[in-house]
N, C-alpha and C. Protein backbone atom coordinates (compact mmCIF):
# COMPACT_ATOMS: atom_id res chain seq x y z
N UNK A 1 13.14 -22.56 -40.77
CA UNK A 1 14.03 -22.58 -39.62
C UNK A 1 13.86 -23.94 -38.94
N UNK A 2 14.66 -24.39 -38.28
CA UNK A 2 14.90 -25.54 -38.28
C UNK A 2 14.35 -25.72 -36.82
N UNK A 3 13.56 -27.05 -36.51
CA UNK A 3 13.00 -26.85 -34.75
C UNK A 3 14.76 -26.91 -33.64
N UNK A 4 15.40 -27.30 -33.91
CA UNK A 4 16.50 -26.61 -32.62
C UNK A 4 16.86 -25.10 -32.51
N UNK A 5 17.09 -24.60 -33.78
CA UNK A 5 16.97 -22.95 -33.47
C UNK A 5 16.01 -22.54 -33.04
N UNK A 6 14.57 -22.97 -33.81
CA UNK A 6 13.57 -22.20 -33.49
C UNK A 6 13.33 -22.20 -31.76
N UNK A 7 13.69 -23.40 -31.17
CA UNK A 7 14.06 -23.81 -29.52
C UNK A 7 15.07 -23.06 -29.31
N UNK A 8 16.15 -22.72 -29.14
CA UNK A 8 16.69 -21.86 -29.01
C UNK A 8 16.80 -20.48 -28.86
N UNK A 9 15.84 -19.90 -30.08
CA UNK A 9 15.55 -18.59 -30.10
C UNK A 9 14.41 -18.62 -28.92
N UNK A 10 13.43 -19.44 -29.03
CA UNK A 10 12.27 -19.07 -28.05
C UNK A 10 12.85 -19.09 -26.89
N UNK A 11 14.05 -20.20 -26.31
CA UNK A 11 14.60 -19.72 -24.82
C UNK A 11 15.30 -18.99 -24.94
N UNK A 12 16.12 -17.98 -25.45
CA UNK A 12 16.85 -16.99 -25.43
C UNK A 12 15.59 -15.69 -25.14
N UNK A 13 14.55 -15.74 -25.96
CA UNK A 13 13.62 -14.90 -25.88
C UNK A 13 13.01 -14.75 -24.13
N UNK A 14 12.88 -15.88 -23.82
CA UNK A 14 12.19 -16.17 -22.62
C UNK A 14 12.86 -16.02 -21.41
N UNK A 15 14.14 -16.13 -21.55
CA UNK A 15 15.52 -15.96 -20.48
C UNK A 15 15.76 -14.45 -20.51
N UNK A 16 15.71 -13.62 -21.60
CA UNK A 16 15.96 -12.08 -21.46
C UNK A 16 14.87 -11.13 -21.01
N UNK A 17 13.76 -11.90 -20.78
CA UNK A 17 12.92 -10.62 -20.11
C UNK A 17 13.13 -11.05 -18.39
N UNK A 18 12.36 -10.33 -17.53
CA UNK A 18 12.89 -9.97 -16.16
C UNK A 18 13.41 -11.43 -15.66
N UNK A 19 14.37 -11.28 -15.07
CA UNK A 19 15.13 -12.53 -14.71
C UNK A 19 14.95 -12.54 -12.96
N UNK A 20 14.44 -11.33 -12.57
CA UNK A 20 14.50 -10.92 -11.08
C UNK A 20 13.04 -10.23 -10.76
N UNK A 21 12.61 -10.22 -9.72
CA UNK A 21 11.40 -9.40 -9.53
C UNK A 21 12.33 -7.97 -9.18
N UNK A 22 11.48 -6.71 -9.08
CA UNK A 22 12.26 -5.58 -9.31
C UNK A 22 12.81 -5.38 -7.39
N UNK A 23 13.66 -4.27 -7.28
CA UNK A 23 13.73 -3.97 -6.16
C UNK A 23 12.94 -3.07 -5.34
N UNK A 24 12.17 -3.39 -4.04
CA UNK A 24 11.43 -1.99 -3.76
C UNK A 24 12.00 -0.96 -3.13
N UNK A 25 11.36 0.10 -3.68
CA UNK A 25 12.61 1.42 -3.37
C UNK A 25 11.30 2.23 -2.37
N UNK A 26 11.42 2.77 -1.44
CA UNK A 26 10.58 3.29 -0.35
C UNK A 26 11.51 4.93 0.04
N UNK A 27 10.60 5.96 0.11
CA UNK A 27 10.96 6.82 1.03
C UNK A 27 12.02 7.35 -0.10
N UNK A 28 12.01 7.30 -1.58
CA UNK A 28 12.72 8.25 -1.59
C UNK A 28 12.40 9.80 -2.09
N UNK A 29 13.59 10.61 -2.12
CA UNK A 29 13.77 11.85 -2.08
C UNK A 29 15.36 12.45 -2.31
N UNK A 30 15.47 13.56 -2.61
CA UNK A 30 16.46 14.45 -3.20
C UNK A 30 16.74 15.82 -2.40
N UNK A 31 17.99 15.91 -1.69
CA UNK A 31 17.95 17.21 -1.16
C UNK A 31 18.14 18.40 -2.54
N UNK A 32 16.81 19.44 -1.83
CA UNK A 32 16.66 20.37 -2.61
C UNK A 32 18.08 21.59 -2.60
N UNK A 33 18.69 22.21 -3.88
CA UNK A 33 19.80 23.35 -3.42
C UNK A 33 19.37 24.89 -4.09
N UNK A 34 20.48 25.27 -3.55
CA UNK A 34 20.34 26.41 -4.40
C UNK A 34 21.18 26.99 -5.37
N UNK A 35 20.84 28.23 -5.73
CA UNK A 35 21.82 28.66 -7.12
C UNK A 35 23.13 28.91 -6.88
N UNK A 36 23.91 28.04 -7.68
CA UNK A 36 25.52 28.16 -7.75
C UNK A 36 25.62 26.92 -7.27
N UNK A 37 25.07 25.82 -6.40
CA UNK A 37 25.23 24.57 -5.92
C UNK A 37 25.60 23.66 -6.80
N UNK A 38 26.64 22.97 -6.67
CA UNK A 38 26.57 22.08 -7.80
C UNK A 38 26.70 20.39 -7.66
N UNK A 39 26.10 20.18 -6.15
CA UNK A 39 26.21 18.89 -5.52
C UNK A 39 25.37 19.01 -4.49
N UNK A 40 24.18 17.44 -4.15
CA UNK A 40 23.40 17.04 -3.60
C UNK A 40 23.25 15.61 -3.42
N UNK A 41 22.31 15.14 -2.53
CA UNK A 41 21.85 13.47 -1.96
C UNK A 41 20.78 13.37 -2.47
N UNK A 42 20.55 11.95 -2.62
CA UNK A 42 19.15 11.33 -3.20
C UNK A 42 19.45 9.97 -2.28
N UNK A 43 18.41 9.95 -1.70
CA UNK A 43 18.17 8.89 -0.09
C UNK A 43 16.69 7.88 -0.49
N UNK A 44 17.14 6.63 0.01
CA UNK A 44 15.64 6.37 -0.18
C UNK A 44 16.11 4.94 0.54
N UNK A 45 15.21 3.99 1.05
CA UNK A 45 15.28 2.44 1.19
C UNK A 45 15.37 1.75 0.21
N UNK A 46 16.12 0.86 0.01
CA UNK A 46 15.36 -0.50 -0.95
C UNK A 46 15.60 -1.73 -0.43
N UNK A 47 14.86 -2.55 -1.15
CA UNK A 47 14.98 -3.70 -0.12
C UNK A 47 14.50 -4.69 -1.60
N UNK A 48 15.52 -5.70 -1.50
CA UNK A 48 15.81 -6.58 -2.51
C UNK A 48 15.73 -8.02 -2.41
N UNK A 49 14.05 -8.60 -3.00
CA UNK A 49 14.05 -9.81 -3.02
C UNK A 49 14.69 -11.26 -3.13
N UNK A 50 15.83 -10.74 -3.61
CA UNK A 50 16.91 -12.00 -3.38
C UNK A 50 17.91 -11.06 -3.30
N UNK A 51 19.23 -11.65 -3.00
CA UNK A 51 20.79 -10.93 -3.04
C UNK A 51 20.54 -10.62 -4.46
N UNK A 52 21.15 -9.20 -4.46
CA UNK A 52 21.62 -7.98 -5.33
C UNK A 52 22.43 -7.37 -5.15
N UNK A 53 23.07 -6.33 -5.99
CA UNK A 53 23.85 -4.83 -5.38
C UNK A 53 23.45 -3.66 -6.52
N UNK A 54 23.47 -2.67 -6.02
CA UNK A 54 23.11 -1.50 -6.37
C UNK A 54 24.65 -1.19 -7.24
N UNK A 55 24.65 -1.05 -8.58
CA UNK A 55 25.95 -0.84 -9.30
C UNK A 55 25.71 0.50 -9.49
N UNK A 56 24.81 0.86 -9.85
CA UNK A 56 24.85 2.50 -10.92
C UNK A 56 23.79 3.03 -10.53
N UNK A 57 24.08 4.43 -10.87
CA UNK A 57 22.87 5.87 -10.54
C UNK A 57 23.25 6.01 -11.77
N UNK A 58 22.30 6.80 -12.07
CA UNK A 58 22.13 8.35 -13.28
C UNK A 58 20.56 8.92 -13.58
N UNK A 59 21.11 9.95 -14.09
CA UNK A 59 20.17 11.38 -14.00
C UNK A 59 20.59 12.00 -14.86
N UNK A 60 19.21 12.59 -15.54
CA UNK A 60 19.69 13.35 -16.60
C UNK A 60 20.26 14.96 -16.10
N UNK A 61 19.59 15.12 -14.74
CA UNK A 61 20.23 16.76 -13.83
C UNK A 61 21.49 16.81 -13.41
N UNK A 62 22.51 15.58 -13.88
CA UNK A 62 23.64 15.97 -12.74
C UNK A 62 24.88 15.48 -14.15
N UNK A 63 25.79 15.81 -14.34
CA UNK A 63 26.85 15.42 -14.74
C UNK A 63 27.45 14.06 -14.17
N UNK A 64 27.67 13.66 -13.10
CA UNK A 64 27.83 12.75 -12.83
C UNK A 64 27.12 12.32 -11.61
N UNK A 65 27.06 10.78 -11.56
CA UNK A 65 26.07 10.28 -10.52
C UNK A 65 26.72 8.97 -9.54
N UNK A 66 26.88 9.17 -8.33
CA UNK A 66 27.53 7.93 -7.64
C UNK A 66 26.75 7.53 -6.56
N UNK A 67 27.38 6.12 -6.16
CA UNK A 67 26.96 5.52 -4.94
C UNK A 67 27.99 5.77 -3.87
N UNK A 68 28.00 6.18 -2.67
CA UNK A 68 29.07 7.15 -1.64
C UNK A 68 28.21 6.46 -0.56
N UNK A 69 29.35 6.42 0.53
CA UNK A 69 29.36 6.06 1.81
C UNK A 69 30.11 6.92 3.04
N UNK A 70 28.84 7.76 3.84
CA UNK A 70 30.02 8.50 4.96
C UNK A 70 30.37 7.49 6.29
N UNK A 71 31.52 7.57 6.46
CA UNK A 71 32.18 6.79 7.86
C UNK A 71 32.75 7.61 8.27
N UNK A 72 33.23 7.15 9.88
CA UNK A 72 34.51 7.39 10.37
C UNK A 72 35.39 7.11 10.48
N UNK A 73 36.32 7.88 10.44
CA UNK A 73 37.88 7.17 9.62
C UNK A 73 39.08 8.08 10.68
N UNK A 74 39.23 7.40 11.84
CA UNK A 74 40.11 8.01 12.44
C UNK A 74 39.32 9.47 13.37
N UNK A 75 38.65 8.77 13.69
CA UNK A 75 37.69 10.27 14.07
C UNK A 75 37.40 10.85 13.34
N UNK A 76 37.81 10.96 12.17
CA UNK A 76 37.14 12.06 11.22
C UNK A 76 35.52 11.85 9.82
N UNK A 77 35.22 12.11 9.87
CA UNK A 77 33.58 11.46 9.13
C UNK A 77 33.91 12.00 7.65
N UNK A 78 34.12 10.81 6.91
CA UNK A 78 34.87 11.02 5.77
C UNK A 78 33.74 10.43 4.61
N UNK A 79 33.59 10.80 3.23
CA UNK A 79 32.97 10.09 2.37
C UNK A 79 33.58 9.97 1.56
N UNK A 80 33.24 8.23 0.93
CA UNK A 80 33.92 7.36 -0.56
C UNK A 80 32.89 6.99 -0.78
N UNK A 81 33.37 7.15 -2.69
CA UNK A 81 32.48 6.42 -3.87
C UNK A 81 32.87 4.96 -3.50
N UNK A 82 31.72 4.15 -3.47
CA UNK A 82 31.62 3.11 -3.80
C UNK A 82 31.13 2.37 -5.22
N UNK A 83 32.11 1.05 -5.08
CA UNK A 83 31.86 0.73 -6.76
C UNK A 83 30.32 0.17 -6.90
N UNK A 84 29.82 -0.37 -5.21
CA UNK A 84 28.21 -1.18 -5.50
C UNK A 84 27.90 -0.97 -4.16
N UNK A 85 26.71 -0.88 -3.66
CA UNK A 85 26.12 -1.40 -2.46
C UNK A 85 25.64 -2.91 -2.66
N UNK A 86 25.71 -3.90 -1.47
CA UNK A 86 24.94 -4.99 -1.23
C UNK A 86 23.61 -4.75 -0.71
N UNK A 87 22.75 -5.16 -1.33
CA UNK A 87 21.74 -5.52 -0.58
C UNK A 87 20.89 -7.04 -0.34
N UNK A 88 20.98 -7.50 0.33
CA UNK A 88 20.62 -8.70 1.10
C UNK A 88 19.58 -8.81 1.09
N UNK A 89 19.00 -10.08 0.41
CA UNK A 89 17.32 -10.74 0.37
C UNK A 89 16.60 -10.53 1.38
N UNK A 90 16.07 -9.69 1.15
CA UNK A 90 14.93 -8.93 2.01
C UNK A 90 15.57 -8.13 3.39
N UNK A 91 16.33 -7.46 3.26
CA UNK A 91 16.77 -6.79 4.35
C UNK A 91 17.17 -5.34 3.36
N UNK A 92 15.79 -4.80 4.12
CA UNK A 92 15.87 -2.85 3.80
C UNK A 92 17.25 -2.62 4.40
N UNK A 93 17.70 -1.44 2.68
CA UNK A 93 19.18 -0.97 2.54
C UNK A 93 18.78 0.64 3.33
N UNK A 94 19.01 1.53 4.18
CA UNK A 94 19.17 2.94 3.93
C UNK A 94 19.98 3.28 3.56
N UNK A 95 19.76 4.35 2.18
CA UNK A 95 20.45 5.31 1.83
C UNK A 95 20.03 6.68 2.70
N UNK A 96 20.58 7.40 3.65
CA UNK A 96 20.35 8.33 4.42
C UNK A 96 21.50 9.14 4.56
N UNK A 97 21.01 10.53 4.64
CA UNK A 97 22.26 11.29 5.02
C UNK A 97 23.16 11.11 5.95
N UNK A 98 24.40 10.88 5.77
CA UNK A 98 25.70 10.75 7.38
C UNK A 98 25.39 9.09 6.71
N UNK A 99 25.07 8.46 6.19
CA UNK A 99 25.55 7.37 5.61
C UNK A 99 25.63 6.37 4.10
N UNK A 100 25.00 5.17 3.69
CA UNK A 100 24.83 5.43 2.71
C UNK A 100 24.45 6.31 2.03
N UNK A 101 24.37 6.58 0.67
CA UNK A 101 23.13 7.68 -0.40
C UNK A 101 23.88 7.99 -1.74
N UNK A 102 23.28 8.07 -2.65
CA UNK A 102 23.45 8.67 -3.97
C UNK A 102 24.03 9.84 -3.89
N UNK A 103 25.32 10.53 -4.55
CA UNK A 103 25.60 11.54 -4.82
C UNK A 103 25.41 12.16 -6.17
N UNK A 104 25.05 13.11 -6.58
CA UNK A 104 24.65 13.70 -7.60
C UNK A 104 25.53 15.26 -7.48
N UNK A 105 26.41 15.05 -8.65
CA UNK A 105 27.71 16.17 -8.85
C UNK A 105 27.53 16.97 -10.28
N UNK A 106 28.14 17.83 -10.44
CA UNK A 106 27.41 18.40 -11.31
C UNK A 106 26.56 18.86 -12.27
N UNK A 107 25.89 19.35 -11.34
CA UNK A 107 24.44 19.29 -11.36
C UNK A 107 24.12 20.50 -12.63
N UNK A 108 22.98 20.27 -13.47
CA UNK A 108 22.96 21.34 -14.58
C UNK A 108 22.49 22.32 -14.24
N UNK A 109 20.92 22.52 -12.94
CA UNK A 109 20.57 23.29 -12.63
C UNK A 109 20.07 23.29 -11.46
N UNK A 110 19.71 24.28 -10.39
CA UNK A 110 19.77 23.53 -9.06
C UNK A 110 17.96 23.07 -9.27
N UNK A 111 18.45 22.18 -7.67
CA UNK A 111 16.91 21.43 -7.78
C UNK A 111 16.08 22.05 -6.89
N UNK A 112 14.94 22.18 -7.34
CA UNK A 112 13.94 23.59 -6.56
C UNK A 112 12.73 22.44 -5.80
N UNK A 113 12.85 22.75 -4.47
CA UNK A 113 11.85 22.13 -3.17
C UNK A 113 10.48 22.32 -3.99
N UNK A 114 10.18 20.80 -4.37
CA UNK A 114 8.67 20.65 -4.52
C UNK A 114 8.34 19.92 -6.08
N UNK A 115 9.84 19.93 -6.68
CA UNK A 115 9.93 19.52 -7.89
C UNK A 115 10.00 18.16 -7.64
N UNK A 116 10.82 17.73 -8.81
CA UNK A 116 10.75 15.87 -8.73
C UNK A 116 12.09 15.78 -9.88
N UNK A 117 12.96 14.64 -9.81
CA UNK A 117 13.88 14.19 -10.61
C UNK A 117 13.28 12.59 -11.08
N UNK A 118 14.17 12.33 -12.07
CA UNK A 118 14.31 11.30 -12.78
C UNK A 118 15.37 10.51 -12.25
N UNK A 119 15.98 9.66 -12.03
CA UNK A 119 16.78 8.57 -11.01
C UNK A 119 16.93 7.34 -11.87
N UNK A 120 17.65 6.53 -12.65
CA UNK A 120 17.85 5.47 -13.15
C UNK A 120 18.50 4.56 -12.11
N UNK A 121 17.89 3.45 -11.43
CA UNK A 121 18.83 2.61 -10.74
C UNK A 121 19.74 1.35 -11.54
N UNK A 122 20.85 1.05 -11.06
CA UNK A 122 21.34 -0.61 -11.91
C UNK A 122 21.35 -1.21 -10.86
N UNK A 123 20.81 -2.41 -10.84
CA UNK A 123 20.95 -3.64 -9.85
C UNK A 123 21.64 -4.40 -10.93
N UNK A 124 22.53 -5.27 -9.82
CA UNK A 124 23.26 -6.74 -10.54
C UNK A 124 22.62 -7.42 -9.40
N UNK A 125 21.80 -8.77 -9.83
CA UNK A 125 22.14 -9.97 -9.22
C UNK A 125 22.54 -10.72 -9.16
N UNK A 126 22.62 -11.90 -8.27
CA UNK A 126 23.58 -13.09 -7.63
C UNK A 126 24.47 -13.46 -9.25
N UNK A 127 24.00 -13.78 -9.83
CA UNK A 127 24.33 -14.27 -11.52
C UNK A 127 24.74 -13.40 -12.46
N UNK A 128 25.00 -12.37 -11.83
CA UNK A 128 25.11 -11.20 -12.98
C UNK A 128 24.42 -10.10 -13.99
N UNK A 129 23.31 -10.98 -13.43
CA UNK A 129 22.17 -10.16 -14.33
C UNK A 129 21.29 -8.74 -14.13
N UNK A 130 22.06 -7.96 -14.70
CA UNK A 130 21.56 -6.24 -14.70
C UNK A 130 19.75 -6.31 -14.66
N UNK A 131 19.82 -5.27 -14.31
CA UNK A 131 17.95 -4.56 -13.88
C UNK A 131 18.36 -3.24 -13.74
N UNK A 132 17.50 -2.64 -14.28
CA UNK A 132 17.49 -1.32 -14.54
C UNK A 132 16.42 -0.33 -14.14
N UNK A 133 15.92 0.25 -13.12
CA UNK A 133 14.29 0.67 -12.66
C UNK A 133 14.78 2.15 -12.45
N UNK A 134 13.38 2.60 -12.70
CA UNK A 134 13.19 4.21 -12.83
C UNK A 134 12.63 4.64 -12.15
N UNK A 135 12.79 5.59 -11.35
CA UNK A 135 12.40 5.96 -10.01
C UNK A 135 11.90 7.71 -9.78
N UNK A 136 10.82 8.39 -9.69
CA UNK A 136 10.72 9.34 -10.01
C UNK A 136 10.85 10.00 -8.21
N UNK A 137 11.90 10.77 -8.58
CA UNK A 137 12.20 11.16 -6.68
C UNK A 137 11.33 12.44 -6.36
N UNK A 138 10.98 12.96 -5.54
CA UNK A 138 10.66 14.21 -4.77
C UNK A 138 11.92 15.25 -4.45
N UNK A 139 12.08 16.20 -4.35
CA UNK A 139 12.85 17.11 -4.29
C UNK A 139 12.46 18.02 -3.18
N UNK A 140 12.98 18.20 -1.57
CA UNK A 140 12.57 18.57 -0.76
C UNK A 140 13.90 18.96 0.27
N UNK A 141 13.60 19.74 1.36
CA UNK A 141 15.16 20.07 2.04
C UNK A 141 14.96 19.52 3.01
N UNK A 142 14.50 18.30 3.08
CA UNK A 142 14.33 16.96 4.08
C UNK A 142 13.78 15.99 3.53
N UNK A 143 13.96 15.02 4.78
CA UNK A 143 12.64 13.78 4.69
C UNK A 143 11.62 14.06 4.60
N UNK A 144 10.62 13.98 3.41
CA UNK A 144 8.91 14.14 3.17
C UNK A 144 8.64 13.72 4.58
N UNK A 145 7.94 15.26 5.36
CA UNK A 145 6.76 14.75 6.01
C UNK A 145 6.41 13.42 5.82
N UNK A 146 6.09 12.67 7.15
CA UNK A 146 5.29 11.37 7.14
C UNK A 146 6.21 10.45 6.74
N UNK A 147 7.46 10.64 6.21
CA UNK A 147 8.06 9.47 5.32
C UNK A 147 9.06 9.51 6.43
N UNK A 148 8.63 8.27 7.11
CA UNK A 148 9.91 7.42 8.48
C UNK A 148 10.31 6.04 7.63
N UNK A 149 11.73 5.86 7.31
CA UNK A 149 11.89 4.70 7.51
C UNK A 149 11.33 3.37 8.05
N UNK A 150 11.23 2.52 7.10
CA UNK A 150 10.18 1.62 7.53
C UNK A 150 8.65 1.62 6.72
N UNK A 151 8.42 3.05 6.37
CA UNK A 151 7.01 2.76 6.17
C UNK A 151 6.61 3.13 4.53
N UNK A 152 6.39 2.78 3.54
CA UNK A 152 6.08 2.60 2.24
C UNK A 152 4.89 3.89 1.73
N UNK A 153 5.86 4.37 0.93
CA UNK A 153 5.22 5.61 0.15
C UNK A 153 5.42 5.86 -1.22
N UNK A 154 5.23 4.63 -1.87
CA UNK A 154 4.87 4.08 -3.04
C UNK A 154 6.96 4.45 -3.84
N UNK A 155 6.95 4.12 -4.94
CA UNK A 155 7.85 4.30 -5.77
C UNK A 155 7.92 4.20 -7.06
N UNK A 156 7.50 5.47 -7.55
CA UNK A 156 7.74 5.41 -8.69
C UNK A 156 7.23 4.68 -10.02
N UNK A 157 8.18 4.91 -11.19
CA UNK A 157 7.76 4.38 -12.28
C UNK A 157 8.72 3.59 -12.37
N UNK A 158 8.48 1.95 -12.42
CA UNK A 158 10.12 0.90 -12.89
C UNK A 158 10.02 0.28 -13.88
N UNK A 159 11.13 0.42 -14.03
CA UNK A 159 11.11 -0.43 -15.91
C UNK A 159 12.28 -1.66 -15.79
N UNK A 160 12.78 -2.24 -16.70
CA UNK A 160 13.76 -3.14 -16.50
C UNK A 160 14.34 -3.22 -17.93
């Protein structure tokens, strides 16, 4: 092989592993339901070392998985899928109920208070470049005890 490919291949090699440090995800959690339910929230902070946006959810528990935003819209408190959240170099995102948060729609089986889900996040950054982190949530019919916004209660398993 010739030394310009072999240069080539080694920066192609060296350019495709993490291009971004990961995003930190704080405080999250999954509202717990019950039987016959077939829709719930998954809430958590993140906060993203340089400009990013949050493109994609998925889970292997839900049929489909989105990023949703509740507002008010004429007086009325309305929620839309969004195609991405921004999140801004170093400025914690909430995903919280009554505003941002993950929606998770049909769901295969309901999620039982005390369990835990699986959560795939997609980040794009400034350049385009996908990240992919795995996030193992809590399953509870609130905010975990102790877990206030603001304050770090580890996250998970991330991969890229």
């Amino acid at each position: 092989m010739n030394t310009l490919l072999r240069s080539l291949l080694l920066l192609a090699a060296v350019g495709s592993t993490s291009a971004w440090a990961q995003v930190k995800i704080d405080n999250a959690w999954a509202r717990a339901t019950v039987q016959g339910q077939k829709a719930t929230g998954a809430f958590m902070q993140l906060t993203a070392p340089q400009s990013a946006k949050l493109v994609a959810v998925s889970t292997p528990v839900a049929g489909v998985a989105e990023i949703h935003e509740m507002k008010m819209d004429g007086g009325v408190m309305k929620m839309r899928a969004m195609p991405a959240l921004d999140l801004p170099a170093n400025q914690p995102v909430e995903l919280k109920p009554g505003g941002y948060h993950l929606m998770l729609m049909d769901l295969k089986a309901p999620l039982a208070k005390d369990g835990s889900i699986a959560l795939t996040l997609t980040f794009k950054d400034a350049k385009g470049v996908e990240s992919k982190q795995l996030v193992n949530v809590p399953v509870t019919t609130g905010m975990p005890q102790g877990q206030m916004p603001g304050h770090s209660h580890g996250h998970g398993d991330h991969k890229h």
